[in-house]
Protein backbone atom coordinates (compact mmCIF):
# COMPACT_ATOMS: atom_id res chain seq x y z
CA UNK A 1 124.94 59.38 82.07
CA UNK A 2 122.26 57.21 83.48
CA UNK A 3 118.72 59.20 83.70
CA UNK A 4 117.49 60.88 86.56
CA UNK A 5 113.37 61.15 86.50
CA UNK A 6 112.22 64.40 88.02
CA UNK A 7 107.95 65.21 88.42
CA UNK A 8 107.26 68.43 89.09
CA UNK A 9 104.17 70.37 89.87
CA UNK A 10 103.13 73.29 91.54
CA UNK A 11 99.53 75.26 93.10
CA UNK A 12 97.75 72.02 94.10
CA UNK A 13 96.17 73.92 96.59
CA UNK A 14 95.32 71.07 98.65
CA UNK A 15 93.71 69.31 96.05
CA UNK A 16 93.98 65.70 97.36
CA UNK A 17 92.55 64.12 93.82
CA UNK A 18 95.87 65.84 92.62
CA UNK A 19 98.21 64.57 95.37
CA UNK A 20 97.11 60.82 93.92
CA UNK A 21 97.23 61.46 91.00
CA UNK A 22 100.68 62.74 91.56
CA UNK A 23 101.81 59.84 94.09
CA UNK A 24 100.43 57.74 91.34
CA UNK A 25 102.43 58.91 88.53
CA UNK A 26 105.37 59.39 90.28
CA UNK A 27 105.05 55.48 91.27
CA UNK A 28 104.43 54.27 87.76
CA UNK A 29 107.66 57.05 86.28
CA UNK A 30 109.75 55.35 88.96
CA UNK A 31 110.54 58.86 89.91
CA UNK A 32 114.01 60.15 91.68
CA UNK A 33 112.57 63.34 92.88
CA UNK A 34 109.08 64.90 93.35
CA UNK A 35 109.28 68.38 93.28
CA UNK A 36 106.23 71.02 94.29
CA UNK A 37 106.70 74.59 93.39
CA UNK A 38 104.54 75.81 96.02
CA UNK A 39 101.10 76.59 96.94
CA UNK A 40 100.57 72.95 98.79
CA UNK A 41 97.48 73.93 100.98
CA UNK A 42 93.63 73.87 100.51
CA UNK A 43 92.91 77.70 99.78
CA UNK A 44 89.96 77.79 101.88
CA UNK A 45 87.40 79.77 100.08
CA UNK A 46 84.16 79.56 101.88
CA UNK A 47 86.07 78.31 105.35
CA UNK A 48 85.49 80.62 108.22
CA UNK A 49 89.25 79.31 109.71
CA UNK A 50 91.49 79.39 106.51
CA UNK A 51 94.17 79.22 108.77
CA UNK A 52 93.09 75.95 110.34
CA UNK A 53 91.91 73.98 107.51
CA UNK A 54 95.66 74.24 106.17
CA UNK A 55 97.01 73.71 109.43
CA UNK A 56 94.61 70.50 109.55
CA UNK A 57 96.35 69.48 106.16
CA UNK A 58 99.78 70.03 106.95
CA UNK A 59 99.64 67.70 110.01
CA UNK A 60 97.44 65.02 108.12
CA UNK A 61 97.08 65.04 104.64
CA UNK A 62 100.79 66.03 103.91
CA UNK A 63 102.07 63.27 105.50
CA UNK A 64 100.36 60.61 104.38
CA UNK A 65 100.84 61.46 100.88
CA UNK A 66 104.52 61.74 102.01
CA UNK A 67 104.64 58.71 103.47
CA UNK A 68 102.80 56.66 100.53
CA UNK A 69 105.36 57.72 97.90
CA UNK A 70 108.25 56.77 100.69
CA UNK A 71 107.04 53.56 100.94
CA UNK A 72 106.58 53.12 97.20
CA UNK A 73 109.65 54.65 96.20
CA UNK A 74 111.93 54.46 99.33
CA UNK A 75 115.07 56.14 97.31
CA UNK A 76 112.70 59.27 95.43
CA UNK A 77 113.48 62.51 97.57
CA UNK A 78 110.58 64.86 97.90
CA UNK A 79 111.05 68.75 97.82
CA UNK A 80 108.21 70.88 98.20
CA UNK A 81 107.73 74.69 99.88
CA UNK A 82 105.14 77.43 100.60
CA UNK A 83 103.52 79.26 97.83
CA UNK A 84 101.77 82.84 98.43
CA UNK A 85 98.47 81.56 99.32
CA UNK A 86 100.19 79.00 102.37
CA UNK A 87 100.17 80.28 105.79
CA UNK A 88 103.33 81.17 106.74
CA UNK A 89 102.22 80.47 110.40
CA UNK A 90 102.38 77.10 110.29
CA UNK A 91 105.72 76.09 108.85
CA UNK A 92 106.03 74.81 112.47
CA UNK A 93 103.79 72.22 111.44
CA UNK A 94 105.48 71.59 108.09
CA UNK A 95 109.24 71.99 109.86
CA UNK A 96 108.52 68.66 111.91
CA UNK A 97 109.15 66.36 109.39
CA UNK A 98 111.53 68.72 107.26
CA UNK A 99 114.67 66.13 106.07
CA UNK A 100 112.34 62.91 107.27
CA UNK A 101 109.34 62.77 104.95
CA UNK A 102 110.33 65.22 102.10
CA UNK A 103 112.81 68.20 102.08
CA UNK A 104 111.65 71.94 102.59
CA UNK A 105 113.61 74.32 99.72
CA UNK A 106 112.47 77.62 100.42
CA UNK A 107 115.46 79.99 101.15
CA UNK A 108 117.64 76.35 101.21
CA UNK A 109 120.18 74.63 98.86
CA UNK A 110 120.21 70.98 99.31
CA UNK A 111 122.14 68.10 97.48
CA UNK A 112 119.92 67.00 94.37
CA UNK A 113 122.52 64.84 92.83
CA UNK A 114 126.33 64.44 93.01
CA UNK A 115 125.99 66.78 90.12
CA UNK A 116 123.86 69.33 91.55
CA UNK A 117 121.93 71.34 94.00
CA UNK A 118 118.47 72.31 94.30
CA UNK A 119 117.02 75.85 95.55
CA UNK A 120 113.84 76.94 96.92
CA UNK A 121 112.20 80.51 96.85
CA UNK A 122 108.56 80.79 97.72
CA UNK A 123 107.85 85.17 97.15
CA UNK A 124 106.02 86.53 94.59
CA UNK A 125 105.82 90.45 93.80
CA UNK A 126 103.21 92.21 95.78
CA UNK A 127 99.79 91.38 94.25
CA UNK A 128 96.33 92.73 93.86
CA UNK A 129 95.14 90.28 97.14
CA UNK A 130 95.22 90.53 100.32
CA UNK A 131 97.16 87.82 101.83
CA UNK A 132 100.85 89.64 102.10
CA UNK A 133 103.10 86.73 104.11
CA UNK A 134 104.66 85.64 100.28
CA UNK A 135 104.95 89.32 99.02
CA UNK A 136 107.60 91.55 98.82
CA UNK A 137 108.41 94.46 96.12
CA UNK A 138 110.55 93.03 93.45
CA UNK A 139 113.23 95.92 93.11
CA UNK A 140 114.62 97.72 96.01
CA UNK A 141 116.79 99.60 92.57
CA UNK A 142 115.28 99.24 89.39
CA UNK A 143 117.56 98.79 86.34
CA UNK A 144 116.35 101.29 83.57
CA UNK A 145 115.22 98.59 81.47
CA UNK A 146 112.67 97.80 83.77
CA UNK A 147 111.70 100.72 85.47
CA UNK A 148 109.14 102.56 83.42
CA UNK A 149 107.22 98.87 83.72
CA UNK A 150 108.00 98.65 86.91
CA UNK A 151 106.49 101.89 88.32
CA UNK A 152 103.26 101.43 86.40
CA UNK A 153 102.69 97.71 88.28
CA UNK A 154 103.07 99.91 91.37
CA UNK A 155 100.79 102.34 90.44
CA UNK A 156 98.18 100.20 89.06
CA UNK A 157 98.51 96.51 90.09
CA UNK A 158 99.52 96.29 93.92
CA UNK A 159 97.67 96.21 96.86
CA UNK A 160 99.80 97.66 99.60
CA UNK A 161 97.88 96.75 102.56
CA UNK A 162 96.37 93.25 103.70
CA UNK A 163 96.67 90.74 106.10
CA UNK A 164 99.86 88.27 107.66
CA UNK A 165 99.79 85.12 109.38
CA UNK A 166 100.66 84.94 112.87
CA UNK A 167 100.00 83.33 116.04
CA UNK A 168 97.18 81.49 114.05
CA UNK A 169 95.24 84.67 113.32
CA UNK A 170 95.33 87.22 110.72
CA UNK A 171 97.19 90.58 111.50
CA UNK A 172 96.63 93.32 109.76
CA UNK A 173 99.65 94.20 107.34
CA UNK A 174 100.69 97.52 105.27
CA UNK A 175 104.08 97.72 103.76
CA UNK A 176 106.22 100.36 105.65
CA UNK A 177 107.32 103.47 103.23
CA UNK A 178 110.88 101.95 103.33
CA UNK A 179 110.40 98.21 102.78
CA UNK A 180 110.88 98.64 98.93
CA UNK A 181 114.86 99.81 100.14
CA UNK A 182 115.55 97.49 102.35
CA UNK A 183 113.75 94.42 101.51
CA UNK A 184 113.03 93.00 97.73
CA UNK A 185 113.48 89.97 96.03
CA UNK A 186 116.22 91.24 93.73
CA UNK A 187 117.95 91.51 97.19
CA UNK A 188 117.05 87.99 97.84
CA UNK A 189 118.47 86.88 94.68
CA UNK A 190 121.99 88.94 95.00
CA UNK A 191 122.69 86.59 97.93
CA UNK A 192 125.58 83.99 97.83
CA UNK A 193 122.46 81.31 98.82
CA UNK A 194 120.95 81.99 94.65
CA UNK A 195 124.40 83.45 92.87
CA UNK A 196 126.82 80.15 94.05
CA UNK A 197 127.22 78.05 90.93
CA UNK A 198 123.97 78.90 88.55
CA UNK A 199 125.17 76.35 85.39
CA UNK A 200 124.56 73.02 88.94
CA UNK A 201 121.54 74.38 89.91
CA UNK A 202 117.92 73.83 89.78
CA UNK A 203 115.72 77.10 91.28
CA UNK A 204 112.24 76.32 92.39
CA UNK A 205 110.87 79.73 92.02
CA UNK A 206 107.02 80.16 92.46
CA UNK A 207 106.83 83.52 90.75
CA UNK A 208 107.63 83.20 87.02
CA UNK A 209 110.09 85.40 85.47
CA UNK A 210 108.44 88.41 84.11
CA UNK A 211 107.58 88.30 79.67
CA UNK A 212 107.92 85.00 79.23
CA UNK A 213 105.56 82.03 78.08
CA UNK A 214 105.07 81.74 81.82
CA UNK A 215 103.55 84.40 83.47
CA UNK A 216 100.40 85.21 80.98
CA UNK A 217 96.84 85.51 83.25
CA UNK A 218 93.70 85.29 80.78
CA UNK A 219 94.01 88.77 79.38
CA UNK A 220 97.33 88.20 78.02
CA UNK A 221 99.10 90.32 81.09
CA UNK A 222 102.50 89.51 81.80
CA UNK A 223 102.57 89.86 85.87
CA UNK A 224 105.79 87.52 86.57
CA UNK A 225 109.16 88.87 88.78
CA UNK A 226 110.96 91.58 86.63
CA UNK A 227 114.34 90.37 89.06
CA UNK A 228 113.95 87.03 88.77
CA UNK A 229 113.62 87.71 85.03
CA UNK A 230 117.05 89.51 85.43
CA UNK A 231 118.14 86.65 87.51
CA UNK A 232 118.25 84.50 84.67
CA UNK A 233 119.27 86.67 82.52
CA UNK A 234 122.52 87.29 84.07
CA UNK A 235 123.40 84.14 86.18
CA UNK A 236 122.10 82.06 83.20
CA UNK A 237 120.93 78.75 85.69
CA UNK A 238 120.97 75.08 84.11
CA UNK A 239 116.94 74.90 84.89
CA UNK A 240 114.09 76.95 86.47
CA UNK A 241 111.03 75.48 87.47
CA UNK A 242 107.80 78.00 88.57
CA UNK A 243 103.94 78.08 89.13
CA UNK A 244 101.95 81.07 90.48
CA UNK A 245 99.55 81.72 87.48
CA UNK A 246 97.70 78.90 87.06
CA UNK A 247 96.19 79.39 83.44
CA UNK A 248 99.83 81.12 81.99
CA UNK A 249 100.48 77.56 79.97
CA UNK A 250 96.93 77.36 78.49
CA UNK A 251 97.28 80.83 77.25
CA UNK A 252 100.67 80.82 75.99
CA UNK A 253 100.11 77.53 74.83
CA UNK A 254 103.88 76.91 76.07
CA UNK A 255 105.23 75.50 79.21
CA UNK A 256 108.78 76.28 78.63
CA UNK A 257 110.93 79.13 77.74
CA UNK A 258 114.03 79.30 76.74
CA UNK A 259 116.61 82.51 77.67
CA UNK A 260 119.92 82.40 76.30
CA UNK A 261 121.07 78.86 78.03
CA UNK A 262 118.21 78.59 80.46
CA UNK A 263 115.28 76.83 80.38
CA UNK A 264 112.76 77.57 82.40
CA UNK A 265 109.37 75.74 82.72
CA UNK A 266 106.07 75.72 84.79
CA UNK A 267 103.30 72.79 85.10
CA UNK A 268 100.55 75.76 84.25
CA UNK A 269 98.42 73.60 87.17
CA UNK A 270 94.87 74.46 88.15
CA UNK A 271 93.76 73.52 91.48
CA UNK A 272 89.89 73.88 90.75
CA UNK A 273 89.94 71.02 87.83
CA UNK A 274 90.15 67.60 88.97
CA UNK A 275 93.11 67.19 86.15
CA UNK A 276 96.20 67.44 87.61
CA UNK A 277 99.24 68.91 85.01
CA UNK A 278 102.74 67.87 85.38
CA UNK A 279 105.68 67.98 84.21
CA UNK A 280 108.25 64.94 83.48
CA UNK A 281 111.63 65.00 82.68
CA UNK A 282 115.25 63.44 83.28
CA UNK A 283 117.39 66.38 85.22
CA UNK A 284 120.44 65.64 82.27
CA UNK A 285 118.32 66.01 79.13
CA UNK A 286 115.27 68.71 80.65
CA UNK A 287 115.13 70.19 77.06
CA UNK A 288 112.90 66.40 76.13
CA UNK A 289 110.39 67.31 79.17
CA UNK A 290 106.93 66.49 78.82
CA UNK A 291 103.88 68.26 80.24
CA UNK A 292 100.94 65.41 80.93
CA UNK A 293 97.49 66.24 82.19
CA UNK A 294 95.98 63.32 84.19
């Protein structure tokens, strides 16, 4: 089976040293594929228009990194989507050149090889911030396994209320008393869109799963996605790839994990270090991946 090169990394954060440093790499790997996990625009602490300044990026900066790694590498696909701290209001900026200059994932399965398929999900469990347009609860029905851990994050880790993106303003956002019923991203992930054919597909998931090497923050908490845990648990997927915690890899001092036949893996990237972390790895051997920092 002739290799397939795959670079993947996630929470750049608009961190254009990183996007060279990636377009450079990718270049020199002769990569297939370019994957970001989400979290692709400046943050904006300290910017009085948070909203513009990624807005600003996603018409410019995006692009032209886009276009760089096209020209260099006319037959490497890029797949990237929105991370929690992205503006959901302008995916009309990043929908224009959707299936021209890279491929958007989120909520999408797309052809990654004539082997198999590639899916996007860009929500995280509701957090301690305040920006809410990547948030949802993670159960809408607990398993019992989970549950006692589960109520506690509720009780003592969430921040209910906040802000969403619309119209190119913030709106101010409180989850209604019923959203945790109807809405969750163990729903998400009982849809025929995740469950088709697990053992052919690759799942971009920003959120880590929950008590793994991948979702440790610097005081050894595990905050990852209890159902995308159970996900992979019970669908068993031929690879995950994830982000969202930015330090989990340099306090783990692991970037993959293995559960039952899945391996899952994060680039444990920090936007505020002009080292970028990657990962590297051919789609039909991922268990030989290497994580470089550039």
């Amino acid at each position: 089976m002739p290799a397939f090169i795959i670079v993947y990394t996630s929470d750049v954060h608009g961190n254009e040293t990183h996007y060279n440093k990636l377009y450079d790499f990718a270049k020199k790997a002769s990569a297939d594929a370019v994957i970001i996990g989400g979290d692709i625009a400046p943050k904006g602490i300290g910017s009085v228009d948070y909203i513009q300044t990624q807005r600003e990026f996603l018409e410019k900066k995006l692009p032209e990194f886009a276009r760089n790694l096209k020209k260099s590498l006319p037959k490497c696909n890029l797949f990237l989507m929105m991370g929690n701290d992205d503006c959901a209001a302008n995916m009309d900026v990043l929908e224009k050149h959707d299936s021209t200059l890279y491929h958007l994932i989120h909520n999408k399965r797309l052809k990654l090889t004539a082997d198999f398929e590639i899916v996007g999900y860009g929500y995280v469990p509701i957090t301690p911030f305040g920006i809410k347009d990547w948030e949802k609860f993670d159960f809408s029905n607990a398993p019992e396994r989970f549950r006692q851990a589960y109520e506690y994050r509720k009780r003592t880790d969430c921040q209910y209320w906040g802000w969403k993106t619309a119209q190119q303003e913030w709106v101010e956002f409180t989850f209604p008393k019923d959203a945790e019923q109807k809405d969750s991203i163990q729903k998400d992930l009982e849809g025929i869109l995740f469950t088709a054919n697990p053992r052919k597909t690759i799942y971009v998931m920003h959120t880590p799963p929950y008590e793994t090497n991948l979702d440790l923050v610097r005081w050894k908490w595990h905050i990852g996605s209890m159902a995308v845990k159970m996900f992979i648990e019970e669908r068993q997927p031929y690879l995950t790839l994830h982000g969202h915690i930015h330090e989990t890899v340099a306090v783990s001092g692991e970037f993959k994990h293995q559960t039952g036949n899945t391996l899952s893996m994060s680039s444990g990237n920090c936007n505020t270090k002009n080292d970028l972390a990657l990962v590297v790895f051919d789609l039909y051997n991922p268990g030989n991946a290497k994580r470089l920092v550039i």
